[in-house]
N, C-alpha and C. Protein backbone atom coordinates (compact mmCIF):
# COMPACT_ATOMS: atom_id res chain seq x y z
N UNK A 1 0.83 -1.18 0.00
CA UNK A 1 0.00 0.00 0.00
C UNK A 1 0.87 1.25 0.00
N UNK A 2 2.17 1.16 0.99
CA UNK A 2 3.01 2.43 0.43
C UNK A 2 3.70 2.74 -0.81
N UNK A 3 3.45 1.72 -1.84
CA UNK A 3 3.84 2.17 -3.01
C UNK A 3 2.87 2.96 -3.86
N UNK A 4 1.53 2.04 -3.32
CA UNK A 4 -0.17 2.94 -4.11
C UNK A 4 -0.04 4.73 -3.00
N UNK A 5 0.40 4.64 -2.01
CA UNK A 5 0.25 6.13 -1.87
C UNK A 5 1.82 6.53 -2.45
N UNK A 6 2.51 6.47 -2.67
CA UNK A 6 3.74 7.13 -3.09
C UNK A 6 3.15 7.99 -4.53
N UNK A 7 2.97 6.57 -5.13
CA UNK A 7 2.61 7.23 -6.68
C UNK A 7 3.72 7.40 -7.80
N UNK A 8 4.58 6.77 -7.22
CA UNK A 8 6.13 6.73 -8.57
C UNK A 8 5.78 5.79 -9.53
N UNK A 9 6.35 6.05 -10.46
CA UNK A 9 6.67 5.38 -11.92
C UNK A 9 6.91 4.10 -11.52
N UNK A 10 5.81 2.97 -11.94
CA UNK A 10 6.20 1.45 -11.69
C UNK A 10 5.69 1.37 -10.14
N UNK A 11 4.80 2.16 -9.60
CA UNK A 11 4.35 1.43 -7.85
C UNK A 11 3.26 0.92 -8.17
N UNK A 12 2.78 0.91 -8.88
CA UNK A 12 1.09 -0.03 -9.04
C UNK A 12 1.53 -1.31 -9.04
N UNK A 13 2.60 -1.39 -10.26
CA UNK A 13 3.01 -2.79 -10.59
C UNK A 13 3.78 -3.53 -9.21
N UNK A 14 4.42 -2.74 -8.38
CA UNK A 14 4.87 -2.77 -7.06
C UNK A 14 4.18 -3.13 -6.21
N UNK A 15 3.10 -2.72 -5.87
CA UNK A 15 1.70 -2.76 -5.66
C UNK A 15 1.34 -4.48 -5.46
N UNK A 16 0.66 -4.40 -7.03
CA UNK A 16 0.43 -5.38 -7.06
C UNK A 16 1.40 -6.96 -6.71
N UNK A 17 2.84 -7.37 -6.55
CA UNK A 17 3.23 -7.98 -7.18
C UNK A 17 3.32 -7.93 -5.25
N UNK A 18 3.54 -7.36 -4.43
CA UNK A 18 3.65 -7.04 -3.25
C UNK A 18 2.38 -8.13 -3.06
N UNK A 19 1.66 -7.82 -3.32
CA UNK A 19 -0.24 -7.90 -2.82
C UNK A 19 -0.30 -9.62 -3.24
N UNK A 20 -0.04 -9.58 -4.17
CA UNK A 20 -0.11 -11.42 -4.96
C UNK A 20 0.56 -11.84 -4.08
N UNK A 21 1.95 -11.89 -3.77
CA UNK A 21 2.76 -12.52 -2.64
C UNK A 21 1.77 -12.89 -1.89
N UNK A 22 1.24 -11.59 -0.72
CA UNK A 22 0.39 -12.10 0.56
C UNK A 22 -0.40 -12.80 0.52
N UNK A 23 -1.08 -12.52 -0.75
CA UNK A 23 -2.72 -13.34 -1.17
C UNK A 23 -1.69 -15.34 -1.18
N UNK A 24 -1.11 -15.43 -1.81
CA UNK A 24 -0.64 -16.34 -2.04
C UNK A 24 0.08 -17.05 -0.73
N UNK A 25 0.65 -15.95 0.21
CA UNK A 25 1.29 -16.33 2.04
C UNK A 25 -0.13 -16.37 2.38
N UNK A 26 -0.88 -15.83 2.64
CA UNK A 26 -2.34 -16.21 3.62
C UNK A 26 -3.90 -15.37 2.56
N UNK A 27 -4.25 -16.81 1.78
CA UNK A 27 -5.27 -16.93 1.25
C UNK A 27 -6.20 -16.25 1.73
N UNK A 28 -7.00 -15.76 0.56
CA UNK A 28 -8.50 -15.32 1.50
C UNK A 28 -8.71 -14.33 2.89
N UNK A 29 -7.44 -13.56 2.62
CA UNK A 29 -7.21 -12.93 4.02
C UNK A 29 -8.08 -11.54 2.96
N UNK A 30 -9.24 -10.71 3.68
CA UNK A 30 -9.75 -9.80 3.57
C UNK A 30 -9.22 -8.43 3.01
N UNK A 31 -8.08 -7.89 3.71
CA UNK A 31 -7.06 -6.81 3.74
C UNK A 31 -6.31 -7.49 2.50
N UNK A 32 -6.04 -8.68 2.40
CA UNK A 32 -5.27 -8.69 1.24
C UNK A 32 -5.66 -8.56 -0.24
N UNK A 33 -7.04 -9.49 -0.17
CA UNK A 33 -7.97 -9.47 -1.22
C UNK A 33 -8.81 -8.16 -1.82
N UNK A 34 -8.82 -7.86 -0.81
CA UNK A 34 -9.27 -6.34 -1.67
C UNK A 34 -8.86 -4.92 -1.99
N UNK A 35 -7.28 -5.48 -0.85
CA UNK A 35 -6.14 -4.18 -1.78
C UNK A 35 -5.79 -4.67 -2.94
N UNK A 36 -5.61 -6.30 -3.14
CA UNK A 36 -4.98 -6.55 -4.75
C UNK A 36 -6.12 -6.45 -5.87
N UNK A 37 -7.78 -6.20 -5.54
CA UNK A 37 -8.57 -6.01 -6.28
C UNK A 37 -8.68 -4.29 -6.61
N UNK A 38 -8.42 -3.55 -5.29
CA UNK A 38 -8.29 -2.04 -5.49
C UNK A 38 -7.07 -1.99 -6.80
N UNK A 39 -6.40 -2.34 -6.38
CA UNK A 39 -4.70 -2.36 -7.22
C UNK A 39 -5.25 -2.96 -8.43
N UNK A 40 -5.67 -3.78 -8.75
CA UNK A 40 -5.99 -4.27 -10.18
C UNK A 40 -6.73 -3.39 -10.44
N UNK A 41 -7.65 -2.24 -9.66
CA UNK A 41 -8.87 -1.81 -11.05
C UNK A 41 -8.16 -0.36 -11.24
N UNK A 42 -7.14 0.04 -10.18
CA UNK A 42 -6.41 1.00 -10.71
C UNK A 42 -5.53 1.35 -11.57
N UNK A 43 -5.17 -0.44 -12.56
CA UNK A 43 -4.34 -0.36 -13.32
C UNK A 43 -5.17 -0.45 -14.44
N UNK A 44 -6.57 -0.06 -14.56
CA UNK A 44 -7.73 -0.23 -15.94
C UNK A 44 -8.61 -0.62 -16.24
N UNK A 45 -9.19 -0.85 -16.60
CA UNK A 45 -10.76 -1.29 -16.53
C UNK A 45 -10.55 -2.73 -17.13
N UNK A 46 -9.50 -2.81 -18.00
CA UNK A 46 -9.17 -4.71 -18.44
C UNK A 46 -8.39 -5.63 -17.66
N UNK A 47 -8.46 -4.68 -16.24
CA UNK A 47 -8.22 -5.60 -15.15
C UNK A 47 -9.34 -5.75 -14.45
N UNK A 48 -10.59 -5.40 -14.53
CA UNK A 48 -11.48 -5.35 -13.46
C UNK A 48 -11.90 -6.99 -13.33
N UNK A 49 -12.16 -7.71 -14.73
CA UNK A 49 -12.24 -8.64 -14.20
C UNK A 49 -11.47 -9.74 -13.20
N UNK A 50 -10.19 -9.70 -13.53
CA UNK A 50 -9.66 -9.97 -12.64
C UNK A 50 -9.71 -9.67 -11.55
N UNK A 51 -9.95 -8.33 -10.96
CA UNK A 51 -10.65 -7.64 -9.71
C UNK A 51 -11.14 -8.67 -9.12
N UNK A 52 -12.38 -8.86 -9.79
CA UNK A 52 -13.81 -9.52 -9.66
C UNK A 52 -13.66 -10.96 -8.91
N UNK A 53 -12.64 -11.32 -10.16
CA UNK A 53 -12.34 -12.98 -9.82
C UNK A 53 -11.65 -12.99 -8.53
N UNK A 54 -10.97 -12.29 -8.17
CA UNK A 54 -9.96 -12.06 -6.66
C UNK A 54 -11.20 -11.82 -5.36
N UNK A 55 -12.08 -10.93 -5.86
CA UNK A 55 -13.15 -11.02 -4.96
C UNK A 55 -13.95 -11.95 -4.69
N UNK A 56 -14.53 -12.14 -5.40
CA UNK A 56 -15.53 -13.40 -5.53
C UNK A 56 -14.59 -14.88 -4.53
N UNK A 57 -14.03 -15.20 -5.39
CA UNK A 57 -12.73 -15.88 -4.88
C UNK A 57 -12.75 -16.11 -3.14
N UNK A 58 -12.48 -14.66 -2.45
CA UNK A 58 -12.24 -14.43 -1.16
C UNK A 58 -13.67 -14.64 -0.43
N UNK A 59 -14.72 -13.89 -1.37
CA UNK A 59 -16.20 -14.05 -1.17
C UNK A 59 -16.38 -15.20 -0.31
N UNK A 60 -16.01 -16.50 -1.14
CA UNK A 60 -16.31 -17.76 -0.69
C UNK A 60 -15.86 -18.63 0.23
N UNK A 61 -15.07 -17.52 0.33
CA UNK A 61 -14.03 -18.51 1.27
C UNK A 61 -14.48 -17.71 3.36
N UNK A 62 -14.93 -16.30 2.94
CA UNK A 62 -15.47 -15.35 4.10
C UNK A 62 -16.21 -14.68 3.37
N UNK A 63 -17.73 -15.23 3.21
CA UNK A 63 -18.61 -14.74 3.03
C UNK A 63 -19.38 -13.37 3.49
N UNK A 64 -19.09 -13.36 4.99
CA UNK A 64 -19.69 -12.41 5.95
C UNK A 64 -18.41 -10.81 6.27
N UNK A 65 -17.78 -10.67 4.97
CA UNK A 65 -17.16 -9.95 5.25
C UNK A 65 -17.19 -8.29 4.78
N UNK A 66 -17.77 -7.27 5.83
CA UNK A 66 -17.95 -6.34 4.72
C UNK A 66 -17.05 -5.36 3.92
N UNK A 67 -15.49 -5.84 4.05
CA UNK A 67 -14.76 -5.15 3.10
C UNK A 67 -15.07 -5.61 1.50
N UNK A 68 -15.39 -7.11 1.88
CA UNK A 68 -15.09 -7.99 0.48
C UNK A 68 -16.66 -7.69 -0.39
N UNK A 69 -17.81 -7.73 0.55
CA UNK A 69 -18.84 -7.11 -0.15
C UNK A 69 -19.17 -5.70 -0.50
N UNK A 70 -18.68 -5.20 0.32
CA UNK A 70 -18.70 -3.69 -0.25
C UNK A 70 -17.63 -3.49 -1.61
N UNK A 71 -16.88 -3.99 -1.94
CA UNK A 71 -15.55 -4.02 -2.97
C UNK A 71 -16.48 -4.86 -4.02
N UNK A 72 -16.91 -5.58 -3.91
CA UNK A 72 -17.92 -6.44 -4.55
C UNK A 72 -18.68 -5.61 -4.91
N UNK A 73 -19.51 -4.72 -4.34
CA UNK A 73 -20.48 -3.75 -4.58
C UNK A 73 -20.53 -2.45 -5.75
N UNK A 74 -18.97 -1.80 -5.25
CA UNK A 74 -18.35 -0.76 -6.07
C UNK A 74 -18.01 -0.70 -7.02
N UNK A 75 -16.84 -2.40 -7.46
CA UNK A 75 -17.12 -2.87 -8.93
C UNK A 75 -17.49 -3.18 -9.66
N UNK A 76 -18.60 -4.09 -9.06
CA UNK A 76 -19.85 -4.60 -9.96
C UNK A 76 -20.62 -3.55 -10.53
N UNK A 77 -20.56 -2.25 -9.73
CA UNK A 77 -21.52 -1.10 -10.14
C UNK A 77 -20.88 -0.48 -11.39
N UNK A 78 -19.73 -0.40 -10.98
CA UNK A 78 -18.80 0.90 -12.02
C UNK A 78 -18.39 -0.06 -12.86
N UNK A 79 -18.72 -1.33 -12.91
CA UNK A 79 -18.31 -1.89 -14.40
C UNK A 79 -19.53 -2.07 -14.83
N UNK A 80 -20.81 -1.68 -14.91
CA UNK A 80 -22.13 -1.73 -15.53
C UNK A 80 -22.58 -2.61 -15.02
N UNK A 81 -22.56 -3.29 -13.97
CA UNK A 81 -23.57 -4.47 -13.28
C UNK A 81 -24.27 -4.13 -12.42
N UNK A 82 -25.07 -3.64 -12.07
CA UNK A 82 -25.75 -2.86 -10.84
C UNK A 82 -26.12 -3.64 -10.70
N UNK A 83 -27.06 -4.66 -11.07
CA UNK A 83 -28.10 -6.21 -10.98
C UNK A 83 -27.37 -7.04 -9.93
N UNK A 84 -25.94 -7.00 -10.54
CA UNK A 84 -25.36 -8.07 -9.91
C UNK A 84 -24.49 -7.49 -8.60
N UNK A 85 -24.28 -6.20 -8.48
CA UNK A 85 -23.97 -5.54 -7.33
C UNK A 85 -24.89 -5.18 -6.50
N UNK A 86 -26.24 -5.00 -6.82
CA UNK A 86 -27.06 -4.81 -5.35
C UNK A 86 -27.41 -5.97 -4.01
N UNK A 87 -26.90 -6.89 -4.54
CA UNK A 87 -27.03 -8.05 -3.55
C UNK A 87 -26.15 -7.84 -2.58
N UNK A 88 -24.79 -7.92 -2.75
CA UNK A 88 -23.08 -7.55 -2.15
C UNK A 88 -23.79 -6.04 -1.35
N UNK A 89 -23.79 -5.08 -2.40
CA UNK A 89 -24.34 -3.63 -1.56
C UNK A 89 -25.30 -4.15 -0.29
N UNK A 90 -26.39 -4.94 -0.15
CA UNK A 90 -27.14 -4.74 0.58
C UNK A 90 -26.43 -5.57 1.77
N UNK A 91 -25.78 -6.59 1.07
CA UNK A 91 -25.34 -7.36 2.28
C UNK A 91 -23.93 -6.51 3.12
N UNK A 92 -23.75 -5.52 2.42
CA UNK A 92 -21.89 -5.02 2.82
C UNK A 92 -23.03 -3.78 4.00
N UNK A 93 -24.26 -3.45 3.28
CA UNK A 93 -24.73 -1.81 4.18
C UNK A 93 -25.08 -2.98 5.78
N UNK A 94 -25.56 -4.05 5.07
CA UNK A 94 -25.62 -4.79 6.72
C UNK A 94 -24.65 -5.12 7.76
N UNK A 95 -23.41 -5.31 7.12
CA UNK A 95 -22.63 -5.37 8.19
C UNK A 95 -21.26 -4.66 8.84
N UNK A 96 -21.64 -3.13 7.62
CA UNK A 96 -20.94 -2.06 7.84
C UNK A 96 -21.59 -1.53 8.41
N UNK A 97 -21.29 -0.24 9.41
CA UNK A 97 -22.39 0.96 9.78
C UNK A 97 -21.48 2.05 9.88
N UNK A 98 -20.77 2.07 9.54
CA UNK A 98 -19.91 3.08 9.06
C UNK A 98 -20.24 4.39 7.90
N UNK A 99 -21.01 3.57 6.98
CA UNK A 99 -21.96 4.74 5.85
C UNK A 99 -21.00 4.50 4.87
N UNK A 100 -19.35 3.65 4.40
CA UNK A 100 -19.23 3.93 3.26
C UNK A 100 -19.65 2.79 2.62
N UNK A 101 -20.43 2.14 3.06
CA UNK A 101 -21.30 0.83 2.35
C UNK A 101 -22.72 1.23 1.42
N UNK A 102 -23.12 2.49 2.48
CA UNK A 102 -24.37 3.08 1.59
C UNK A 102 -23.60 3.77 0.37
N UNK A 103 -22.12 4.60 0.57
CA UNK A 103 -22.01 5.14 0.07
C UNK A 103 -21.85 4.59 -1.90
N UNK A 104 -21.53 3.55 -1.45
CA UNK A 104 -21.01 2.16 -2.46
C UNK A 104 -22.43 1.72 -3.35
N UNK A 105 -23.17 1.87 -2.44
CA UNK A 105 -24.68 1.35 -3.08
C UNK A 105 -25.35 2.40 -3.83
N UNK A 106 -25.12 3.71 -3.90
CA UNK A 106 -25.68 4.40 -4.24
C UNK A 106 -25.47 4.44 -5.84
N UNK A 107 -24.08 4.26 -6.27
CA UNK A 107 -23.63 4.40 -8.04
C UNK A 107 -24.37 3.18 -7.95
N UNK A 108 -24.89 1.75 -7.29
CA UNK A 108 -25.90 0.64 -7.98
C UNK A 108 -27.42 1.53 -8.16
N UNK A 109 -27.61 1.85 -7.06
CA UNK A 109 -29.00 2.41 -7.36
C UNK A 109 -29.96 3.71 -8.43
N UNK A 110 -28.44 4.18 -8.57
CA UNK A 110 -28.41 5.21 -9.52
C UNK A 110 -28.04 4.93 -11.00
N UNK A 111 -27.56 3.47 -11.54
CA UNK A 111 -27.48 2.72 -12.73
C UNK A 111 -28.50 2.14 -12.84
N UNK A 112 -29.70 1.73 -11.42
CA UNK A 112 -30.59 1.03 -11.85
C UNK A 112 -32.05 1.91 -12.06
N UNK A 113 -31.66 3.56 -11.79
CA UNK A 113 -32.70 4.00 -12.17
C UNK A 113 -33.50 4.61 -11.16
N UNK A 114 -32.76 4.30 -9.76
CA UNK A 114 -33.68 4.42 -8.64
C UNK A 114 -33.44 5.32 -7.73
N UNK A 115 -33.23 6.52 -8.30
CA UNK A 115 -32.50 8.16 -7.96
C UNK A 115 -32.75 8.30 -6.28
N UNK A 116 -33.84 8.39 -6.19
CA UNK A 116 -34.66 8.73 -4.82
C UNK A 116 -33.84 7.68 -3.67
N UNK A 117 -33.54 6.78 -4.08
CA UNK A 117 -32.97 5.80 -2.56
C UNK A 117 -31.51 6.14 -2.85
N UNK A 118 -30.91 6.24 -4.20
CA UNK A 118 -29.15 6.85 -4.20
C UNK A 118 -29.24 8.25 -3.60
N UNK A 119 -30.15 9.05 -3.76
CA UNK A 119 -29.85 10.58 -2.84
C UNK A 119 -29.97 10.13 -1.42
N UNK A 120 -31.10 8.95 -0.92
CA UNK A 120 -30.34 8.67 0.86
C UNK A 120 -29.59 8.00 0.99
N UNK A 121 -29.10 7.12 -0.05
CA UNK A 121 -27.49 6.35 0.65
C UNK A 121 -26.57 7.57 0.51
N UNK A 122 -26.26 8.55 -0.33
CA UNK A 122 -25.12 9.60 -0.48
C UNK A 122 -25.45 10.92 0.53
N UNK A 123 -26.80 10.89 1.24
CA UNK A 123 -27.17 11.51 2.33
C UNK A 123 -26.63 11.03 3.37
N UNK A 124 -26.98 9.84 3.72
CA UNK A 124 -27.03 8.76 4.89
C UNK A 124 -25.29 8.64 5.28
N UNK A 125 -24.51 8.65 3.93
CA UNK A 125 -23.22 8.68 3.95
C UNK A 125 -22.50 9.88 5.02
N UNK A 126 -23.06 10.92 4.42
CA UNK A 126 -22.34 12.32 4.36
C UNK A 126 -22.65 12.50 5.74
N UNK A 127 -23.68 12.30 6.32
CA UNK A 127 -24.18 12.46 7.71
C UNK A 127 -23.78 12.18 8.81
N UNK A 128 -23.40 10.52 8.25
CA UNK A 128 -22.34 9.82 8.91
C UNK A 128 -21.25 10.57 9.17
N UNK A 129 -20.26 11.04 8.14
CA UNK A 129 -18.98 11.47 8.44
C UNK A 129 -19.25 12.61 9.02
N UNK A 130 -20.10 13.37 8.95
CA UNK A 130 -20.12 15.15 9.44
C UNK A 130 -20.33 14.94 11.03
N UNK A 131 -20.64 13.90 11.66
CA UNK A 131 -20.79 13.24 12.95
C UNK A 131 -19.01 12.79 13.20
N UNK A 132 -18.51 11.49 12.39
CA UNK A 132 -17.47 10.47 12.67
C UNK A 132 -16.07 10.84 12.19
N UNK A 133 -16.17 11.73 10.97
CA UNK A 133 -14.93 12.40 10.36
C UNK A 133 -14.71 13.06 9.87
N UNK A 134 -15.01 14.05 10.20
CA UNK A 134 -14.60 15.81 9.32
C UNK A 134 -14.29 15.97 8.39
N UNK A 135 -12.88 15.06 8.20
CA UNK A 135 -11.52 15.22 7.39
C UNK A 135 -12.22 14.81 6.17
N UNK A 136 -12.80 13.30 6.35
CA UNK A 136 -13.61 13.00 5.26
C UNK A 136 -15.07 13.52 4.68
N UNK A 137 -15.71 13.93 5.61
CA UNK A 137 -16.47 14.71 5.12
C UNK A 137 -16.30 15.79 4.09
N UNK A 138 -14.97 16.51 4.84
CA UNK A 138 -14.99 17.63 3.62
C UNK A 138 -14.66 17.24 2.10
N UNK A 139 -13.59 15.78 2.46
CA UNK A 139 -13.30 15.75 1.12
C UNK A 139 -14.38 15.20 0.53
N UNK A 140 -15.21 13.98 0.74
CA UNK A 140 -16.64 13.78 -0.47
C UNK A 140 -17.68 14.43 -0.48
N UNK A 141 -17.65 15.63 0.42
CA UNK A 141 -19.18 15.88 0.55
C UNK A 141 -19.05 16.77 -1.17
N UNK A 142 -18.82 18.14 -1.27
CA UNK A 142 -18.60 18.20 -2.82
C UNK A 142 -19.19 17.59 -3.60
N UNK A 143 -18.13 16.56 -3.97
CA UNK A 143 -19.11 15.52 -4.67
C UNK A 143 -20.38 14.66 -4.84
N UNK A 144 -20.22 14.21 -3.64
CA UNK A 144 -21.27 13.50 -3.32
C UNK A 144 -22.73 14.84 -3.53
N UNK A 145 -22.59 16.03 -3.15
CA UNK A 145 -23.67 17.17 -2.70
C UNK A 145 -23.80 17.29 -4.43
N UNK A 146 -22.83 17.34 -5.56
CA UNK A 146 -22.86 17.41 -6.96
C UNK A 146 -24.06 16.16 -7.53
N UNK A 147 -24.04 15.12 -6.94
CA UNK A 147 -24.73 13.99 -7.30
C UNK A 147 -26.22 13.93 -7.16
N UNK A 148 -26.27 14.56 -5.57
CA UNK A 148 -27.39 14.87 -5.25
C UNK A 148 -28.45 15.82 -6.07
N UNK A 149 -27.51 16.97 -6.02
CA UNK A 149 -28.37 18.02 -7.10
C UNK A 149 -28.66 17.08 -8.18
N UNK A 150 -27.77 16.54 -8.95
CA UNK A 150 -28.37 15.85 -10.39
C UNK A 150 -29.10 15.01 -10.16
N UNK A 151 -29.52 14.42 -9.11
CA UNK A 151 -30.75 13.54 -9.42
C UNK A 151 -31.34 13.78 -8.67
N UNK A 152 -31.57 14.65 -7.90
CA UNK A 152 -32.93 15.77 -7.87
C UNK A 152 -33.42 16.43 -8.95
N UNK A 153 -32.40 16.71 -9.69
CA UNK A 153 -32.81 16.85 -10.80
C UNK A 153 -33.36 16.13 -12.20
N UNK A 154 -33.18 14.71 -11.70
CA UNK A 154 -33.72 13.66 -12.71
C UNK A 154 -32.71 13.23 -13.42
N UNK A 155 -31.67 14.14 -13.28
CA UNK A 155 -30.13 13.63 -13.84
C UNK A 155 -29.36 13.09 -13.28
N UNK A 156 -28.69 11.70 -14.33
CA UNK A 156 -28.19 10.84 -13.63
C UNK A 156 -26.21 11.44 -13.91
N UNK A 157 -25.65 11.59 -12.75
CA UNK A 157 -24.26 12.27 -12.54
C UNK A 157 -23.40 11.02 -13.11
N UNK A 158 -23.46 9.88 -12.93
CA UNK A 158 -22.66 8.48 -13.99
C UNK A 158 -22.90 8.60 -15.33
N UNK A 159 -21.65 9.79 -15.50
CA UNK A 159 -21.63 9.49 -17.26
C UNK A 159 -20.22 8.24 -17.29
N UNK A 160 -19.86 7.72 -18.26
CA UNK A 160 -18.97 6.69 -18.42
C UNK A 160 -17.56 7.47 -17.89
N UNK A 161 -17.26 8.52 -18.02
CA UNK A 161 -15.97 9.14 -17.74
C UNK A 161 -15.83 8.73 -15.70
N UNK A 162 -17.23 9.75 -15.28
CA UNK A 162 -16.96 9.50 -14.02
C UNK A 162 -16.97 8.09 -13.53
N UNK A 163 -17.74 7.28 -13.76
CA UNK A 163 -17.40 5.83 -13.39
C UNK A 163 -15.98 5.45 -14.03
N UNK A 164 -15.33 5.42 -14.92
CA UNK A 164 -14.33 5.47 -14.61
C UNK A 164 -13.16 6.16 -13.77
N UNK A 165 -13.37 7.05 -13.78
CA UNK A 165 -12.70 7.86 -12.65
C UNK A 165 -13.02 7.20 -11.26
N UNK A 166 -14.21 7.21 -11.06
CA UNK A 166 -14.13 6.27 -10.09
C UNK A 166 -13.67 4.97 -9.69
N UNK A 167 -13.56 4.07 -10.62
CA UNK A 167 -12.78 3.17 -10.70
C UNK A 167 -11.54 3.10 -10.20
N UNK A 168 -10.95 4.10 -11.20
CA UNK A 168 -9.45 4.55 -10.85
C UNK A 168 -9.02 4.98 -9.38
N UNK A 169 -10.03 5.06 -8.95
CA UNK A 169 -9.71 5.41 -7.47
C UNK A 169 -8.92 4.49 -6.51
C-alpha cells in the first residue's frame, strides 16, 4: 500500500506484485484481497475482471465480510452491473455501519434508475462522516452534494468518464 500512496513510476506494478505474494502467504485474508482487487482496477478497466475474480474468490471462502462485499459492490456497479452488485451492496450496508457501504450502493441504485434511494445512501453517507470524520467529510461531501443536485434533478451524474474515474480510485 506504500507504493499505491507514493505514486512513482512502476508502484502499481509494485503494488500489485507485493499484494499477490500475501494473497498467495495467507489466502483469502480480507485486507489482502481487496487491496490486490483495489490495485488491479487502478491499473484499468481490463483488469477489473480480474478484480472480480480475486473477490468473488475471497467471497467464498469469508462470506460475511464487509470489506469484500462492499468491494464487490463498487465494482460490480462501475463496471455496468448494478443487478449483480445490489445483492453484495445490501449485504456489505448490513454489516458495515460506518456509511461507506451506503455510500457504495448508491452508483448501484443510480445505474438502476432508482434516484430517490441513491440521494439517501449519499445523504445517509455524508451524515455519517459530518458526525465520525470531518476530514472526510470535507473531502466527499462536494461531490457527493454534486450527485445529489443531479438527481434531484432527474439527472443521472454516472456518465462513463466519471465511473471510470471512479474506478481509478
Amino acid at each position: 500500500m506504500a507504493y499505491l500512496d507514493r505514486g512513482a513510476a512502476g508502484d502499481t506494478e509494485r503494488a500489485e506484485a507485493d499484494l499477490r505474494s500475501a494473497v498467495d502467504l495467507v489466502p483469502f485474508d480480507p485486507v489482502y484481497s481487496t487491496n490486490l482487487a483495489l490495485t488491479l482496477a487502478r491499473m484499468g478497466s481490463d483488469h477489473l475482471e480480474e478484480a472480480l475474480d480475486v473477490l468473488e474468490l475471497s467471497d467464498q471462502q469469508v462470506p460475511e465480510t464487509a470489506s469484500i462485499q462492499n468491494s464487490l459492490c463498487w465494482f460490480y456497479s462501475l463496471g455496468g452491473r448494478a443487478e449483480q452488485a445490489l445483492p453484495h451492496c445490501d449485504r456489505a450496508v448490513e454489516l458495515d455501519p460506518s456509511g461507506y457501504s451506503n455510500d457504495s450502493r448508491g452508483p448501484a441504485l443510480v445505474l438502476l434508475g432508482r434516484f430517490n434511494e441513491a440521494v439517501e445512501e449519499f445523504r445517509f453517507f455524508l451524515n455519517r462522516l459530518e458526525v465520525e470524520d470531518a476530514a472526510a467529510h470535507d473531502q466527499y461531501s462536494p461531490t457527493r452534494l454534486e450527485w445529489i443536485a443531479s438527481l434531484q434533478a432527474g439527472r443521472n451524474p454516472f456518465d462513463e468518464e466519471t465511473l471510470q474515474n471512479l474506478l481509478n480510485k
